[in-house]
N, C-alpha and C. Protein backbone atom coordinates (compact mmCIF):
# COMPACT_ATOMS: atom_id res chain seq x y z
N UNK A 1 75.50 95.63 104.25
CA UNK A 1 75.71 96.11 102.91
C UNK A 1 76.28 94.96 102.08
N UNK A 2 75.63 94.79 101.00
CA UNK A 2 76.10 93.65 100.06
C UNK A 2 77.34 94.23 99.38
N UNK A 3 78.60 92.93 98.56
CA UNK A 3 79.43 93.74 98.03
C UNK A 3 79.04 94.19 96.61
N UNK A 4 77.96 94.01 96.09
CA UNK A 4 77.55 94.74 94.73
C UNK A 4 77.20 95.64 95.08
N UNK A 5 76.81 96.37 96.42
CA UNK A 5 76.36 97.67 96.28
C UNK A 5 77.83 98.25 96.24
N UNK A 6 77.52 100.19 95.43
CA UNK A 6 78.57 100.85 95.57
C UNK A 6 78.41 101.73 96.78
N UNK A 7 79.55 102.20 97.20
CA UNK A 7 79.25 103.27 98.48
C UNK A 7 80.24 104.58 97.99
N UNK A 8 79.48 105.58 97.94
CA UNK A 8 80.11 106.66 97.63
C UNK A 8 80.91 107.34 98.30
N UNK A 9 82.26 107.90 98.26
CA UNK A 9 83.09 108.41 99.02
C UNK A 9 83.06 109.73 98.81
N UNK A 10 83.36 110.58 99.62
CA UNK A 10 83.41 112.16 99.38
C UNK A 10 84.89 112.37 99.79
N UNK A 11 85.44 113.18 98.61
CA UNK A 11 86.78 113.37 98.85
C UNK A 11 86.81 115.27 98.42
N UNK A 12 88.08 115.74 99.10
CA UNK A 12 88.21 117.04 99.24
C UNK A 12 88.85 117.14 97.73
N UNK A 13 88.63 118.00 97.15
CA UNK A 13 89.23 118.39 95.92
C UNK A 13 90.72 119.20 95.79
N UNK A 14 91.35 118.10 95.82
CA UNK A 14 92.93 118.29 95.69
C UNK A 14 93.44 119.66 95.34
N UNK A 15 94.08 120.99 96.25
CA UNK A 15 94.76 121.49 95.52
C UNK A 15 96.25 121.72 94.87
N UNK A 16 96.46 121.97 94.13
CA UNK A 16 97.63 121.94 93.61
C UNK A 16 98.52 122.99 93.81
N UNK A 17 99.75 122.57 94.27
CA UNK A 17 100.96 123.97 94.75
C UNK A 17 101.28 124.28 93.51
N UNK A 18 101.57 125.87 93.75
CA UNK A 18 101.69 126.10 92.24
C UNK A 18 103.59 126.50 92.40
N UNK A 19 104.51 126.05 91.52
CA UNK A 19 105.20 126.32 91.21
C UNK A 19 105.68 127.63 91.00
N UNK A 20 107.24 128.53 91.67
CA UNK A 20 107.24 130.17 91.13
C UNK A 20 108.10 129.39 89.83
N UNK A 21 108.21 130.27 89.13
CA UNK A 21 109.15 129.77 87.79
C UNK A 21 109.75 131.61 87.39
N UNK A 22 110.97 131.65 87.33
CA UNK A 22 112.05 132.57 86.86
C UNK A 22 112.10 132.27 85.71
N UNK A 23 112.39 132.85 84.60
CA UNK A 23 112.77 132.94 83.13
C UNK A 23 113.48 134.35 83.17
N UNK A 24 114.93 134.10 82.80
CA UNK A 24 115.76 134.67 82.81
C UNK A 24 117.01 134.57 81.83
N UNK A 25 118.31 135.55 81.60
CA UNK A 25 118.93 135.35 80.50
C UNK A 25 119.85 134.49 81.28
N UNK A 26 120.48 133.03 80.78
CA UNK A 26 121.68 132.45 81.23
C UNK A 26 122.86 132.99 81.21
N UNK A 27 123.34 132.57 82.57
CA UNK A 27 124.64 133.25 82.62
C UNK A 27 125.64 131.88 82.33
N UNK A 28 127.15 132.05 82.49
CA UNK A 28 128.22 131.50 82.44
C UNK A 28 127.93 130.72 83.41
N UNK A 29 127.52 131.03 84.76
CA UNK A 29 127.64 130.14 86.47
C UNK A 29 126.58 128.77 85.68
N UNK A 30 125.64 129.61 85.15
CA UNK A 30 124.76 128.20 84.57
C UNK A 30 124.82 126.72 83.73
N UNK A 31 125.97 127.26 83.42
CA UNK A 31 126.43 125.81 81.87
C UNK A 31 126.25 125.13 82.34
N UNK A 32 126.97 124.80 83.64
CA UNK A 32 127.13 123.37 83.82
C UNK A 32 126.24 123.24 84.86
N UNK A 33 125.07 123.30 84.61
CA UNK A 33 123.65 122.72 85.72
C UNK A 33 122.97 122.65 84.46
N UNK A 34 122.80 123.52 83.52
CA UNK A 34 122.41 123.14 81.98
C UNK A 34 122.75 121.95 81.39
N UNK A 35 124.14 121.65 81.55
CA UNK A 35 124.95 120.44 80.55
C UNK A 35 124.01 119.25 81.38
N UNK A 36 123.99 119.15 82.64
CA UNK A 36 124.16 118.00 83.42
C UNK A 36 122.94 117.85 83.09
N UNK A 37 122.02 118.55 83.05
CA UNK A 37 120.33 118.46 83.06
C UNK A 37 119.95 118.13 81.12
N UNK A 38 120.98 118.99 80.67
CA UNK A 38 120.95 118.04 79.15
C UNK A 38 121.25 116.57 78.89
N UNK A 39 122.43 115.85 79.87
CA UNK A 39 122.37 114.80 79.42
C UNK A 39 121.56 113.90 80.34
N UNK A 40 120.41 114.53 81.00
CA UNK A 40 119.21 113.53 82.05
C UNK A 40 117.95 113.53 80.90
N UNK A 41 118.07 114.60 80.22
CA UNK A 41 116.42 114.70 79.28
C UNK A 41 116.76 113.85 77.67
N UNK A 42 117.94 114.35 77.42
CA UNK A 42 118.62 113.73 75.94
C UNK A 42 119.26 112.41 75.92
N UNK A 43 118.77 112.06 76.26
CA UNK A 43 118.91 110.17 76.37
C UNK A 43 119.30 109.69 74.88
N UNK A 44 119.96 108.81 74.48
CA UNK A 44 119.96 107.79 73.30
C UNK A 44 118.66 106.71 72.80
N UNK A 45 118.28 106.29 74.52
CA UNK A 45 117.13 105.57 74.24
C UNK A 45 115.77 106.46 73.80
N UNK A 46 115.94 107.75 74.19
CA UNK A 46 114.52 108.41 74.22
C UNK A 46 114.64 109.11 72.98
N UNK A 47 115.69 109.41 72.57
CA UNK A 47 115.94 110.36 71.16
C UNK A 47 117.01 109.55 70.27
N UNK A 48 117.02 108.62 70.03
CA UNK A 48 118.13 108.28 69.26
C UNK A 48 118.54 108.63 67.91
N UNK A 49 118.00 109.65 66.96
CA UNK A 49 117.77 110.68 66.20
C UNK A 49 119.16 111.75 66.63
N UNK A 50 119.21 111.88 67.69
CA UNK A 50 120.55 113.01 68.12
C UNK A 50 121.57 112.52 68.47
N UNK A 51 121.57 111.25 68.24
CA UNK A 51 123.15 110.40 68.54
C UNK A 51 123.45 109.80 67.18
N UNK A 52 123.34 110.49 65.97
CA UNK A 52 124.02 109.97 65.14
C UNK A 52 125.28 110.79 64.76
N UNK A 53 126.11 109.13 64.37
CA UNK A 53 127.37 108.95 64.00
C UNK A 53 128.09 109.42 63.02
């Protein structure tokens, strides 16, 4: 086989795990897994719009 030819691969078609997801009312026990996870997404560099002085 030359390397200009292509050779076709057969691949299994990936499935994807599906996630359960809860949506629910927050309680008090929650704040602070909320807070901590607010300041991983709300960055300065990524939003710096919400860090003004």
């Amino acid at each position: 086989m030359s390397p200009t030819e292509k050779t076709e691969r057969k691949t299994k078609p990936v499935k994807k795990k599906r996630t359960r997801i809860e949506i629910r009312q927050m309680t008090l026990e929650d704040l602070s897994e909320v807070w901590h996870l607010g300041e991983k997404l709300f960055t300065p560099s990524h939003l710096p719009f919400t860090y003004r002085a």
